[in-house]
Protein backbone atom coordinates (compact mmCIF):
# COMPACT_ATOMS: atom_id res chain seq x y z
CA UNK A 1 21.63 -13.15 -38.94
CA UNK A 2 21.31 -10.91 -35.98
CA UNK A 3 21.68 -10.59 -32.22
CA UNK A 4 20.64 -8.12 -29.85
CA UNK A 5 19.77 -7.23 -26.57
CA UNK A 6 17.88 -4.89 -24.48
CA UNK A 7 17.31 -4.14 -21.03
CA UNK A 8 13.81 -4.31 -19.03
CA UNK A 9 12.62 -4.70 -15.78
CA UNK A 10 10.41 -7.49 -14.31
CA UNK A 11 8.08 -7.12 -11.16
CA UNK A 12 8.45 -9.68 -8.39
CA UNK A 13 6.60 -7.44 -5.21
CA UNK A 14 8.17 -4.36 -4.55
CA UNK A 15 11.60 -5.60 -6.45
CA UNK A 16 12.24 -5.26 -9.95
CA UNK A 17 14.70 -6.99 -10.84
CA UNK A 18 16.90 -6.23 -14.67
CA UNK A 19 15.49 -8.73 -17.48
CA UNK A 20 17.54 -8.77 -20.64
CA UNK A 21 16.18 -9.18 -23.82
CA UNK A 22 18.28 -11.17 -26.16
CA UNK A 23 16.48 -11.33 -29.88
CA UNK A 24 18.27 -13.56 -32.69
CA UNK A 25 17.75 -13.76 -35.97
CA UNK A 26 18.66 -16.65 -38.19
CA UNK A 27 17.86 -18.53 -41.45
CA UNK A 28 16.02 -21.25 -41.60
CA UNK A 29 12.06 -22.02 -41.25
CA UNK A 30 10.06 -19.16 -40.38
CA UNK A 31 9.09 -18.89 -36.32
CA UNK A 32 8.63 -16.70 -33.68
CA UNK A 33 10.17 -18.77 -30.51
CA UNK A 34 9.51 -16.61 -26.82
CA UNK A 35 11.29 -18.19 -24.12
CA UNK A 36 12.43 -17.39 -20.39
CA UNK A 37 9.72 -18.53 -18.16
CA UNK A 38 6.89 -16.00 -19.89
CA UNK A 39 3.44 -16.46 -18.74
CA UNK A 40 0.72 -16.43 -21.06
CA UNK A 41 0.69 -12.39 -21.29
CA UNK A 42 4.14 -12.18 -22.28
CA UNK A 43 3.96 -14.97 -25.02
CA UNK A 44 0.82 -13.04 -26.59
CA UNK A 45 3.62 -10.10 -27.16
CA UNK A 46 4.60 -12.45 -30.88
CA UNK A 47 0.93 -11.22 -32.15
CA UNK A 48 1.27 -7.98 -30.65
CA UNK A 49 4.94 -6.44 -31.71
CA UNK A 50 3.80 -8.18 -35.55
CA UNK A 51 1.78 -5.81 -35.72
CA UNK A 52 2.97 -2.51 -34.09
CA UNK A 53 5.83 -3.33 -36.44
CA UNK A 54 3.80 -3.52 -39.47
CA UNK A 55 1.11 -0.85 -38.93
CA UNK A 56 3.66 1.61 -37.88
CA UNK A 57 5.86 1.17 -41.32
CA UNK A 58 9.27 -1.28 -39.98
CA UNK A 59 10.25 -4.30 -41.67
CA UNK A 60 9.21 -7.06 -39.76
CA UNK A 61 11.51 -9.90 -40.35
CA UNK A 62 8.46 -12.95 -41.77
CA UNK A 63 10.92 -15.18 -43.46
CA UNK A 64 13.80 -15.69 -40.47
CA UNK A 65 13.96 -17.40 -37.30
CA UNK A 66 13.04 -15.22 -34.49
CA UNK A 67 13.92 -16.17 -31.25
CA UNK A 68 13.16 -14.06 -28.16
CA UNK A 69 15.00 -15.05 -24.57
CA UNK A 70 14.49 -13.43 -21.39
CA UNK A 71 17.08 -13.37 -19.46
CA UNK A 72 17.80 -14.65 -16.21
CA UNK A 73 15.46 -17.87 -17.39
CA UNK A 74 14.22 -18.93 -13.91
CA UNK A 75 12.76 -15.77 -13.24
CA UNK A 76 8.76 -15.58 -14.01
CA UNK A 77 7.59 -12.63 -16.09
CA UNK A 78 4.36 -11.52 -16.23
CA UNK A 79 2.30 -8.29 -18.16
CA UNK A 80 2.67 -6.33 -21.27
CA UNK A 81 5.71 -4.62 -20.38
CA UNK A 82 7.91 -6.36 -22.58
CA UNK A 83 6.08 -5.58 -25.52
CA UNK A 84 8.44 -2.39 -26.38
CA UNK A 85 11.71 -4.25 -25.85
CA UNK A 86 10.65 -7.23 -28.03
CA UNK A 87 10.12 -4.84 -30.46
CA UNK A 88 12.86 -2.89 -30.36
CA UNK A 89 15.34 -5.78 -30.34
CA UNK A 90 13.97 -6.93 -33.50
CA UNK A 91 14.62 -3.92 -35.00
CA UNK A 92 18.05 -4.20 -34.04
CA UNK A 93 18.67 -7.52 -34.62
CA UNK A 94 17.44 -6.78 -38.16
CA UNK A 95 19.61 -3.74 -38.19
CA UNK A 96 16.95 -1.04 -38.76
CA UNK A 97 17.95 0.55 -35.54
CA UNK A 98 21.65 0.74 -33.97
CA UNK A 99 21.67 -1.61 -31.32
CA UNK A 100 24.77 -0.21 -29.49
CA UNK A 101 23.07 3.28 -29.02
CA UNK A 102 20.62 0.92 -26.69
CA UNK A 103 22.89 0.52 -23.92
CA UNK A 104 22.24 2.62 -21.01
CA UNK A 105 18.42 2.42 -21.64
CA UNK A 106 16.15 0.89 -20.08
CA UNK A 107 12.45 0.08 -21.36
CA UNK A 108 8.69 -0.84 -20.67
CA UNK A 109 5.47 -0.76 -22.07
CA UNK A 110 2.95 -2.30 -24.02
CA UNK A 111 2.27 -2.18 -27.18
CA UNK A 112 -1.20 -1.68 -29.53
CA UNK A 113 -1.62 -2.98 -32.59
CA UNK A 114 -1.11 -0.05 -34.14
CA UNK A 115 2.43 1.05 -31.98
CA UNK A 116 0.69 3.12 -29.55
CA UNK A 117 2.22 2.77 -26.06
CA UNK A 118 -0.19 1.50 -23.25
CA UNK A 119 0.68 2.22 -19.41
CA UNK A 120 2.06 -0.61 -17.69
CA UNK A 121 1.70 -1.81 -13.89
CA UNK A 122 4.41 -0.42 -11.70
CA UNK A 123 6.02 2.20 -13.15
CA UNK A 124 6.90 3.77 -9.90
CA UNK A 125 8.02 0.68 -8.37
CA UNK A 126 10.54 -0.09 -11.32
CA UNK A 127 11.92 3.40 -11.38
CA UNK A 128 12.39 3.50 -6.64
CA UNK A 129 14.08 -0.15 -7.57
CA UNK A 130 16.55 1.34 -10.43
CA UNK A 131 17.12 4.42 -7.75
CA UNK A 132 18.06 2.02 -4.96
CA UNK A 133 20.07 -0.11 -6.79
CA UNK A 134 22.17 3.04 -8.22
CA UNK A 135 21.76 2.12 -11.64
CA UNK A 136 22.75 4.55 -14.16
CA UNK A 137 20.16 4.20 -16.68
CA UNK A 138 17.31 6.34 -18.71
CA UNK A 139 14.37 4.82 -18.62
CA UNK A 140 10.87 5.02 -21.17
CA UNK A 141 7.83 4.69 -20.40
CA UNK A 142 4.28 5.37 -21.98
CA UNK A 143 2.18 8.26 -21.56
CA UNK A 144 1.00 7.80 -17.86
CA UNK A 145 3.16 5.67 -16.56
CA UNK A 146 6.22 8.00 -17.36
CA UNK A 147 4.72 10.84 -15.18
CA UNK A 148 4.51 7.99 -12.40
CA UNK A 149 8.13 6.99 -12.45
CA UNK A 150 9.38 10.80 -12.72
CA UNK A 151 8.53 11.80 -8.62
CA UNK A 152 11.67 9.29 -8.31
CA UNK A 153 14.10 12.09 -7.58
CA UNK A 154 17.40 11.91 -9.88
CA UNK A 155 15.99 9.72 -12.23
CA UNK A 156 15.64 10.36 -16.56
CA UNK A 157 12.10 9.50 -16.94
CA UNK A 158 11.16 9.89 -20.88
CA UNK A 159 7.63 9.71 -21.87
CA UNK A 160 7.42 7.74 -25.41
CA UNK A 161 3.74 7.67 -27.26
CA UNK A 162 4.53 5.31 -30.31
CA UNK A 163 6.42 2.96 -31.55
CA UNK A 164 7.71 5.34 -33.95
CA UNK A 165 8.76 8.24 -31.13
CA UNK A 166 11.36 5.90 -29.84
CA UNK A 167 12.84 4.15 -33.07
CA UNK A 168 13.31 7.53 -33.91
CA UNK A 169 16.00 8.46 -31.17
CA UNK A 170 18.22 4.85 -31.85
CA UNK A 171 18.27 5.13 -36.12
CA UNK A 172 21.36 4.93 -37.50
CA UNK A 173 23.25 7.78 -38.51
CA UNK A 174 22.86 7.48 -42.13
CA UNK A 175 19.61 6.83 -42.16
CA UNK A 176 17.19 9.72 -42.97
CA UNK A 177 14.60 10.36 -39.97
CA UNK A 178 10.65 9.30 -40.69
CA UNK A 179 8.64 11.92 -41.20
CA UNK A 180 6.27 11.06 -38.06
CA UNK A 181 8.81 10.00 -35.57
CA UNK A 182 10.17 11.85 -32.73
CA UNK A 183 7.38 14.33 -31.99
CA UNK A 184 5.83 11.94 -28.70
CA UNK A 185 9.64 11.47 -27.05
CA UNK A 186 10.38 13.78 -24.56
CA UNK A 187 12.43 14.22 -20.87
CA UNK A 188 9.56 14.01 -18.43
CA UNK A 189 9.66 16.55 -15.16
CA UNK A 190 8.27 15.61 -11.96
CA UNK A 191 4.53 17.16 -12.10
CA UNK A 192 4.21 20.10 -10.02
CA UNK A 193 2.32 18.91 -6.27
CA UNK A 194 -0.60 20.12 -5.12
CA UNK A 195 -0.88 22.59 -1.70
CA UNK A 196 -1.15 19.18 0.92
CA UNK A 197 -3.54 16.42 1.25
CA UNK A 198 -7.35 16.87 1.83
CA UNK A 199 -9.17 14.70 4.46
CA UNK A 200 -11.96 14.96 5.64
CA UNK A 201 -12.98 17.40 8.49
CA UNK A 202 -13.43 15.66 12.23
CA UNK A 203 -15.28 18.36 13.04
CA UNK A 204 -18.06 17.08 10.93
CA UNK A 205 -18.55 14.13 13.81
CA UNK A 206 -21.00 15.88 16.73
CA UNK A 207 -20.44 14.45 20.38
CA UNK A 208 -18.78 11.33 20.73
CA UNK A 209 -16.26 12.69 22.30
CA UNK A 210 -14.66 9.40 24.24
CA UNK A 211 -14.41 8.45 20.32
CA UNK A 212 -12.92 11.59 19.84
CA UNK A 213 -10.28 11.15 22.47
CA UNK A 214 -9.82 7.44 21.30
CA UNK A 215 -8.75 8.44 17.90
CA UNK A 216 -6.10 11.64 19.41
CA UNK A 217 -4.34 8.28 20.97
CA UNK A 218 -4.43 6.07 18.39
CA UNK A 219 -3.23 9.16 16.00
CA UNK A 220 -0.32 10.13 18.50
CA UNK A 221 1.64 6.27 18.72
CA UNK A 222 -0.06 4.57 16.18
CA UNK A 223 -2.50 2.10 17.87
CA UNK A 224 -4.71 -0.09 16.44
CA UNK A 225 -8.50 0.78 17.29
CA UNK A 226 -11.93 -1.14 17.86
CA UNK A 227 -14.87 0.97 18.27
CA UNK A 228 -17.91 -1.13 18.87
CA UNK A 229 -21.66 0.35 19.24
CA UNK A 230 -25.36 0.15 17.62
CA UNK A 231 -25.60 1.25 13.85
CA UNK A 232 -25.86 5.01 12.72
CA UNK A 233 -24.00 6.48 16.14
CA UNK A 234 -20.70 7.84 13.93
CA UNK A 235 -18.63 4.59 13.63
CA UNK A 236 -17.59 5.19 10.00
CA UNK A 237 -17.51 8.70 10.18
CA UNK A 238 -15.02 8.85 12.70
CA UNK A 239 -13.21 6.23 10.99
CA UNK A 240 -13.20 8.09 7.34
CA UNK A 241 -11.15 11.08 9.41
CA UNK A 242 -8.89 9.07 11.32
CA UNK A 243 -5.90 9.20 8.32
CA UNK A 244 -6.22 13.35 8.62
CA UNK A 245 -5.09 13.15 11.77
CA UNK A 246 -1.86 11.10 11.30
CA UNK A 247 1.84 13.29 10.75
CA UNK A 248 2.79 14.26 7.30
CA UNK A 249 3.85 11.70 4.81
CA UNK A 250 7.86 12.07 4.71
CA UNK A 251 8.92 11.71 0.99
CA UNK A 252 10.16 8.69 1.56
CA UNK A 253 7.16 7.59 3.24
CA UNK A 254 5.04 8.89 0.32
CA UNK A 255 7.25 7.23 -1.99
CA UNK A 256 7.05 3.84 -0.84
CA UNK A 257 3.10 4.37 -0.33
CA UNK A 258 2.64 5.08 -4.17
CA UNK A 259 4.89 2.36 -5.57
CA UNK A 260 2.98 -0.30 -3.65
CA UNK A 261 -0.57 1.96 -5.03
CA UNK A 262 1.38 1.53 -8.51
CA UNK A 263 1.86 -2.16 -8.13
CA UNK A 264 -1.35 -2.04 -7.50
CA UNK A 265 -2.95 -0.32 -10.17
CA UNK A 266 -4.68 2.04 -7.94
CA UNK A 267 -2.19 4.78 -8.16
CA UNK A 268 -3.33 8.81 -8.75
CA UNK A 269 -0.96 11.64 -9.24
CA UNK A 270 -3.71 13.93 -7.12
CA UNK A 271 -3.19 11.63 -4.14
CA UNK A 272 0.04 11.90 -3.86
CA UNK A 273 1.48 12.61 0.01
CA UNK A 274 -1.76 11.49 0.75
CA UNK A 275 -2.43 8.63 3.33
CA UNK A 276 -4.39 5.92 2.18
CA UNK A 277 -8.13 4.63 3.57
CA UNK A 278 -8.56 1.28 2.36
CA UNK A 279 -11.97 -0.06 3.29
CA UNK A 280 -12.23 -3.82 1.89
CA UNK A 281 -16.12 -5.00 2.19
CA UNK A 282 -16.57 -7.72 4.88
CA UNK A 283 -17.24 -10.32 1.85
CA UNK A 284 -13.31 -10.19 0.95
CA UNK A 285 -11.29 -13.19 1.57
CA UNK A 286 -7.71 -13.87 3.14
CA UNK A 287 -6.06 -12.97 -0.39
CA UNK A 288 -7.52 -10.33 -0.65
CA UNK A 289 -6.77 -8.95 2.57
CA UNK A 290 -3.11 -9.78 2.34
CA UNK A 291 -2.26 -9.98 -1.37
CA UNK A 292 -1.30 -13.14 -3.18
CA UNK A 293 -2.05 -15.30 -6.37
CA UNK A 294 0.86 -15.82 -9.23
CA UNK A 295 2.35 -13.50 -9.24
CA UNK A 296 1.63 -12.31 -6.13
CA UNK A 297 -0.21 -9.06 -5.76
CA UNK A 298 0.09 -6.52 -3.04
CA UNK A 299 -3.37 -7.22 -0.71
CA UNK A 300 -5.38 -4.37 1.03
CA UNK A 301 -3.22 -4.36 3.59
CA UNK A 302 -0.24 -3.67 1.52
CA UNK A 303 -2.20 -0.85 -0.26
CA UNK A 304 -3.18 0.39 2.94
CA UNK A 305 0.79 1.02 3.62
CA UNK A 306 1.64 4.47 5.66
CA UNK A 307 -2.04 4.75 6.52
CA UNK A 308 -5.40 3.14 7.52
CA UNK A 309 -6.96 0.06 7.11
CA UNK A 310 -10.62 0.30 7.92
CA UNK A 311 -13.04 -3.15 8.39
CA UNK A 312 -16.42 -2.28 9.15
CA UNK A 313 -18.47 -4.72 10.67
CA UNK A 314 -15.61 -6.90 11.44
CA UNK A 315 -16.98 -10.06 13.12
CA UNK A 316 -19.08 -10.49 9.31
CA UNK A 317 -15.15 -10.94 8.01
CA UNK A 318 -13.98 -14.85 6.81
CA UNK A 319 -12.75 -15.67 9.86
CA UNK A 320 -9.67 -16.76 7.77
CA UNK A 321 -9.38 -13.41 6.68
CA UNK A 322 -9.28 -11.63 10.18
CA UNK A 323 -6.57 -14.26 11.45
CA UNK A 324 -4.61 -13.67 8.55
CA UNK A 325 -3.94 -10.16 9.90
CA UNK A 326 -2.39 -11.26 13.13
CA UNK A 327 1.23 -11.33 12.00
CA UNK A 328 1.30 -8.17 10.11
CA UNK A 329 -0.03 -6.10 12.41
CA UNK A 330 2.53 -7.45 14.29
CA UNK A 331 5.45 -7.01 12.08
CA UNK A 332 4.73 -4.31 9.55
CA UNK A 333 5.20 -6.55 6.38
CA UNK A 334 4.09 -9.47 4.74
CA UNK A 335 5.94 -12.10 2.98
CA UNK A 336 3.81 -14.02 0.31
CA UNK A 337 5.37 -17.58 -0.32
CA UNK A 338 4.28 -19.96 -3.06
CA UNK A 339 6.07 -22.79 -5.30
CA UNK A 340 7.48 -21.24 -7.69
CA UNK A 341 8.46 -17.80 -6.27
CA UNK A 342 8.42 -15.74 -2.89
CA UNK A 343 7.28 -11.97 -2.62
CA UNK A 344 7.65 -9.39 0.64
CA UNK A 345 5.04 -6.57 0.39
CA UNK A 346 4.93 -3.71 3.20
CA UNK A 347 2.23 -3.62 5.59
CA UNK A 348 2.75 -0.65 8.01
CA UNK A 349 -0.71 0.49 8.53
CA UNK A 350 -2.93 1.34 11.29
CA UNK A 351 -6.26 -0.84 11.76
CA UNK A 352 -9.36 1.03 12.69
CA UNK A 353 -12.13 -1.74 12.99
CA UNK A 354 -15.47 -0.94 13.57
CA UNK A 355 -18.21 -3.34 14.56
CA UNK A 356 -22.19 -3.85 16.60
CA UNK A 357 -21.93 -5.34 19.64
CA UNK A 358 -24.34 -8.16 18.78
CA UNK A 359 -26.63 -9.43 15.96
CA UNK A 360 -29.52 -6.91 15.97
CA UNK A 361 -26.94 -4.44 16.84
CA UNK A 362 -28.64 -3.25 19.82
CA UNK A 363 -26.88 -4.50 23.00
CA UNK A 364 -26.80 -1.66 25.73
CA UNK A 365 -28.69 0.99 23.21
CA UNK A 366 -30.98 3.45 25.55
CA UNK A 367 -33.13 3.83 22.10
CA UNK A 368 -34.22 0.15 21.69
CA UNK A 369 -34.31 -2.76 22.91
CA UNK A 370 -31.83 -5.91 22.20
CA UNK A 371 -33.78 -8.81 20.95
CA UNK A 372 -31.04 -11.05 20.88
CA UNK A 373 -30.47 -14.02 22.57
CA UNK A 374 -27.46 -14.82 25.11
CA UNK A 375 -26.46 -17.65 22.87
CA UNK A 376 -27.07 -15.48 19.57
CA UNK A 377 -24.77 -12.61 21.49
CA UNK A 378 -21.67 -14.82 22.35
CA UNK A 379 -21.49 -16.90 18.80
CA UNK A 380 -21.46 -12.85 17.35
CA UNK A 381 -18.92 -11.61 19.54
CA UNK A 382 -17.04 -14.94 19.17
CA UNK A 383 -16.48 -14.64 15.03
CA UNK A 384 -13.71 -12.64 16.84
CA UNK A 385 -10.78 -14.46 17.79
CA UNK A 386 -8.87 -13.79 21.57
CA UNK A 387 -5.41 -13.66 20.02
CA UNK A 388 -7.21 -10.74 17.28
CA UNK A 389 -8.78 -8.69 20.00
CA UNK A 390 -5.32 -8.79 21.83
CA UNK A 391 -3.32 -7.25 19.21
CA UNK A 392 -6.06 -4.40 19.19
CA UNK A 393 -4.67 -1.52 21.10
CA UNK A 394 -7.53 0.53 22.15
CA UNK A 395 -11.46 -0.82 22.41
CA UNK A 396 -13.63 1.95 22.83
CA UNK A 397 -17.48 2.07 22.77
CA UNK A 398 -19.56 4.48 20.61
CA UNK A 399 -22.88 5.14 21.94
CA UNK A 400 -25.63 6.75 20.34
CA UNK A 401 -26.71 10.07 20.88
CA UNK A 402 -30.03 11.55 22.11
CA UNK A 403 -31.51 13.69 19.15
CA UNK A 404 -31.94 16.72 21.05
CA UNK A 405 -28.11 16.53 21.59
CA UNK A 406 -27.51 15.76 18.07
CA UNK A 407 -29.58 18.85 16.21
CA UNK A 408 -27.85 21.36 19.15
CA UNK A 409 -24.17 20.27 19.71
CA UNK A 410 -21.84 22.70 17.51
CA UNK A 411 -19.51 21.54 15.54
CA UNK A 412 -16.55 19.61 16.77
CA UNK A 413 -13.00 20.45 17.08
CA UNK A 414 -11.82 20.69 13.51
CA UNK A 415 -9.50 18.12 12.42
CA UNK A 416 -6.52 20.51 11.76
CA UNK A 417 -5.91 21.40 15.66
CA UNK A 418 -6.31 17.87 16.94
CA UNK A 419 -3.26 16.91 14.41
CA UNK A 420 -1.16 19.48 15.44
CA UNK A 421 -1.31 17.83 19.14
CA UNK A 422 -0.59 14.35 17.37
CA UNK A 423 2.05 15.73 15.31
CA UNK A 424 3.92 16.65 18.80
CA UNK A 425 3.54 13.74 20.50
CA UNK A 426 4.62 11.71 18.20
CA UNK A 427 7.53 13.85 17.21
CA UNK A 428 7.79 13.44 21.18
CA UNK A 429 8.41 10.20 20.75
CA UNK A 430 10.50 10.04 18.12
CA UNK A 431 12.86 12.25 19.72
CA UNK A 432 13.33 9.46 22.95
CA UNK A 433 12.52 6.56 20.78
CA UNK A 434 13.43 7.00 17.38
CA UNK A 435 10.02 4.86 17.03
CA UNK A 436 6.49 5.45 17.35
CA UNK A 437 4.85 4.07 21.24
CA UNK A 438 3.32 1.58 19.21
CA UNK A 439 6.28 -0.30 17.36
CA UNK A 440 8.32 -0.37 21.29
CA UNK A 441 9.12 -4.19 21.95
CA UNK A 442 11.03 -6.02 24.42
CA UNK A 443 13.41 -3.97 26.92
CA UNK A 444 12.87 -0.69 24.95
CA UNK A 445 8.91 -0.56 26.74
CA UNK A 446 10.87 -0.47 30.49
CA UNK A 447 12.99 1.34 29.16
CA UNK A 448 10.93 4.38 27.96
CA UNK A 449 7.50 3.25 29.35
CA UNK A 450 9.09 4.86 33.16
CA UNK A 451 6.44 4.74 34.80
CA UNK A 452 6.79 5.90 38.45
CA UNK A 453 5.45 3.38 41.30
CA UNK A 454 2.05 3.83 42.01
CA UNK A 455 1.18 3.58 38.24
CA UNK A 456 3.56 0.10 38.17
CA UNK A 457 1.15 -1.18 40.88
CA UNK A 458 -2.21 0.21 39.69
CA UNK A 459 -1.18 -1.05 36.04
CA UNK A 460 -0.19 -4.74 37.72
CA UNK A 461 -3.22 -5.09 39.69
CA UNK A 462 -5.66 -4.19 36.52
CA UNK A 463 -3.76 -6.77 34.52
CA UNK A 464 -4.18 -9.55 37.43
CA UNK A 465 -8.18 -8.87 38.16
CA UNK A 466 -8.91 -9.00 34.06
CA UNK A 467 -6.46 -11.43 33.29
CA UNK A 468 -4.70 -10.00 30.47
CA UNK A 469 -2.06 -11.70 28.57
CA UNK A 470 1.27 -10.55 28.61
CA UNK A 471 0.85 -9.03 24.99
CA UNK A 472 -2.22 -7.06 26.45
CA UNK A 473 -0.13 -5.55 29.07
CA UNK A 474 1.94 -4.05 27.19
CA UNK A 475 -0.24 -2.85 24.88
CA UNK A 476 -1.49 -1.45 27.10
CA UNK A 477 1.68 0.23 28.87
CA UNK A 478 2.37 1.85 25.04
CA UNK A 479 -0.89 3.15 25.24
CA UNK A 480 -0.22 5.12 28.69
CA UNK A 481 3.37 5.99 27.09
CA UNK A 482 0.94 7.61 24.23
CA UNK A 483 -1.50 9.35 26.75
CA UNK A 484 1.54 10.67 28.24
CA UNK A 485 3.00 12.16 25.32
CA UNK A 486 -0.13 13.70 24.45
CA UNK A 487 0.00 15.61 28.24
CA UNK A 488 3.50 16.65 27.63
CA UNK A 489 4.75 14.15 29.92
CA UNK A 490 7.99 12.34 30.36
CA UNK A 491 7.13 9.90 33.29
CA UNK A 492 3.73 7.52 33.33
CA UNK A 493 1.48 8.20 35.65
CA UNK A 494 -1.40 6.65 37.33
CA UNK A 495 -3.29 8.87 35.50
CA UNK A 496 -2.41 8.13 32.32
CA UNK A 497 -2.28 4.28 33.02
CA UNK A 498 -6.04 4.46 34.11
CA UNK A 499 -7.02 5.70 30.88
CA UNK A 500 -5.19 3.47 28.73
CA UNK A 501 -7.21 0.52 31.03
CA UNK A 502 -9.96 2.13 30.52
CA UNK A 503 -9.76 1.12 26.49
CA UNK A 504 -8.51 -2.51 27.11
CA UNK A 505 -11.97 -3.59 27.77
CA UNK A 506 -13.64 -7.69 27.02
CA UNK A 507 -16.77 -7.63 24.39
CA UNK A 508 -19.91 -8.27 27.06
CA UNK A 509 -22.40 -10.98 26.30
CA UNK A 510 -25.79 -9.95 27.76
């Protein structure tokens, strides 16, 4: 008989909380019992670690009572990643490894049939959780997911290939090494980063230069933005650049980014520092938007964390979908509830929408004609919801342009310069704030809005003749804080209030 036990991590959102493996072995009727509240994945590990332990040489214990428990029991676990744990307390519970030498360790990973180590889902999010939580503990991880969790600063990462590779560091000290083991263990180092990001160039986009001005804004206090005109005038393009024009990723800020793209699955060391694009097709539904199922999954909004979430032709969205983004845009975050567990996911991104302003797509075009009907145009326009449109910071149109201006227009101002102007006013802001314009609420908008009193009457007169909601308003006012910033200015002005009424326009029907 035999007991052991061996720490792991589950995933439950951005958390990971510590899962211990207990394995016992006792006479009696041969079994292999898995319990703790394992899903269907973790319960297939029996077949799996029977035979990575058999292919790869160990004794695997056929004619004993295994039982496996995961530890707390009411916690759901889900994936492979348990695979290399199971494993390795059997061996210790059957003494072919030295079970104390396991404390202090932590492990994940799944295992082949032969004892190769597959990548597992989260790496990066395991290792941020054991950094917060100052845990003292060397983790190992497979090939791939190893280099993931090593940008964790202060961290032992080590990088395991087989089975064998990591038996071979916990044998007992009179037993005689196997000739194959040890040569796929190592420390891992954090992979050396490339020069900076690469976005695309805005200077690729000729003319539209309201759009232009639209995105500077949106760039400088992180607004929300709708740009609405026919098809083929530069709507996705302009869109596509938007994230190049956004401040530097902080590390912590790139950090949290790629542990939500590593929950996710959609995680690249080349990207990293790198804000994300997401651009979910119009057929994707409220899940998918903003993450769910069991276990919950981080949504697109989630992935699009620290950067931009892009929906082209929004009104063709489930309108289920589109009002399931009203509270994170709101908030920043998203809290995913269901029976038998609760996950919080974060949402800080930055909603470029994009859209025709009726069926045909040709309402106000100077090229062709609209053939749409008055009814046809306000059933489009209305897939959008009032209380969606309101959260939207900036509307601008984006007309198309004549080709004689398109084949002769140089190209535009290159992406590079128009961040650097960003990149001050928002460090601007941050300096009176601590916050971007965007994220002001309550008392801190009077507060840092000051806007002198001509703007204060222009700005309450606008808001009375187009009957904006109180929310509008002061999206609005955060807007004219932005345009400000952008000018180098510490007061509103009725200047800069103009503008920012300018892009807090009503869709028109015909």
């Amino acid at each position: 008989m035999g007991l052991s036990l061996v720490q792991s991590r589950a995933l439950l959102g951005l958390a990971a909380p510590a899962v211990t493996v207990e394995v016992h072995l006792a006479n009696g009727l041969p079994s292999f019992t898995l319990v703790g509240l394992a899903d269907v994945e973790v319960k297939e590990a029996r077949e799996r670690v029977r035979s990575a332990l058999q292919n790869s040489g160990l004794d695997f214990p056929h004619n004993q009572r295994i039982t496996v428990n995961l530890a707390p029991a009411d916690l759901p676990k889900d994936s492979g990643r348990f695979d290399l744990p199971i494993a390795l307390g059997i061996l210790a519970a059957s003494g072919q490894i030295d079970g104390a030498r396991l404390a202090g360790w932590e492990f994940a990973g799944e295992l082949s049939l032969s004892g190769e180590l597959r990548p597992v889902r989260g790496a990066l999010a395991v290792a941020a959780a054991l950094q917060q939580a100052g845990v003292d503990a060397q983790l190992v991880l497979p090939p791939g997911s190893a280099e993931e969790a090593a940008l964790v600063p202060g961290l032992a990462v080590h990088r395991a290939r087989h089975l064998l590779d990591v038996v071979a560091q916990f044998l007992p000290a009179a037993t005689p090494a196997q000739p194959d083991a040890g040569d796929g263990f190592a420390r891992v180092q954090p992979a050396p980063r490339a020069d900076g990001p690469r976005y695309a160039d805005l200077a690729d986009v000729k003319g539209q230069a309201a759009a232009k001005r639209a995105l500077e804004i949106a760039a400088a206090g992180g607004h929300s933005l709708l740009l609405i005109g026919p098809p083929g005038t530069g709507k996705s393009m302009l869109a596509q650049r938007f994230a190049g024009l956004l401040p530097p990723m902080s590390e912590a800020e790139a950090l949290q980014s790629a542990a939500v793209a590593s929950l996710g699955g959609t995680f690249a060391l080349e990207r990293w520092g790198q804000r994300p694009t997401r651009s979910p097709h119009h057929s994707a539904s409220a899940v998918a938007l903003v993450g769910g199922g069991s276990p919950p999954r981080p949504g697109e909004i989630s992935l699009a964390h620290q950067g931009v979430l892009f929906l082209d032709e929004l009104p063709e969205f489930p309108r289920a979908a589109l009002e399931a983004l009203r509270e994170p845009l709101e908030s920043g975050h998203i809290t995913i509830s269901r029976a038998a567990q609760r996950a919080d996911f974060p949402a800080a991104f930055q909603l470029i929408a994009a859209m025709n302003p009726c069926p045909c797509g040709y309402l106000g075009s100077r090229s062709k004609p609209c053939r749409c009907t008055p009814d046809q145009i306000s059933r489009y326009q209305g897939k959008l919801s009032g209380p969606l449109i309101d959260r939207i910071d900036l509307h601008v149109e984006v007309g198309a342009l004549p080709p004689d201006e398109l084949l002769a227009s140089p190209a535009g101002e290159p992406t590079a310069s128009v961040r650097a102007r960003c990149v001050a006013a928002r460090e601007r802001a941050l300096a009176r704030q601590g916050v971007s314009n965007q994220a002001l609420h309550g008392q801190a908008i009077d507060q840092h809005a000051r806007l002198d009193d001509a703007a204060r009457q222009f700005l309450h007169t606008a808001a009375t003749r187009l009957g904006w909601s109180a929310r509008a308003t002061h999206r609005a006012l955060k807007v004219a804080r932005s345009i400000a910033d952008l000018a180098g200015s510490d007061a509103v002005t009725t200047a800069h209030v103009a503008e920012a009424v300018q892009y807090r326009r009503a869709l028109r029907a015909a």
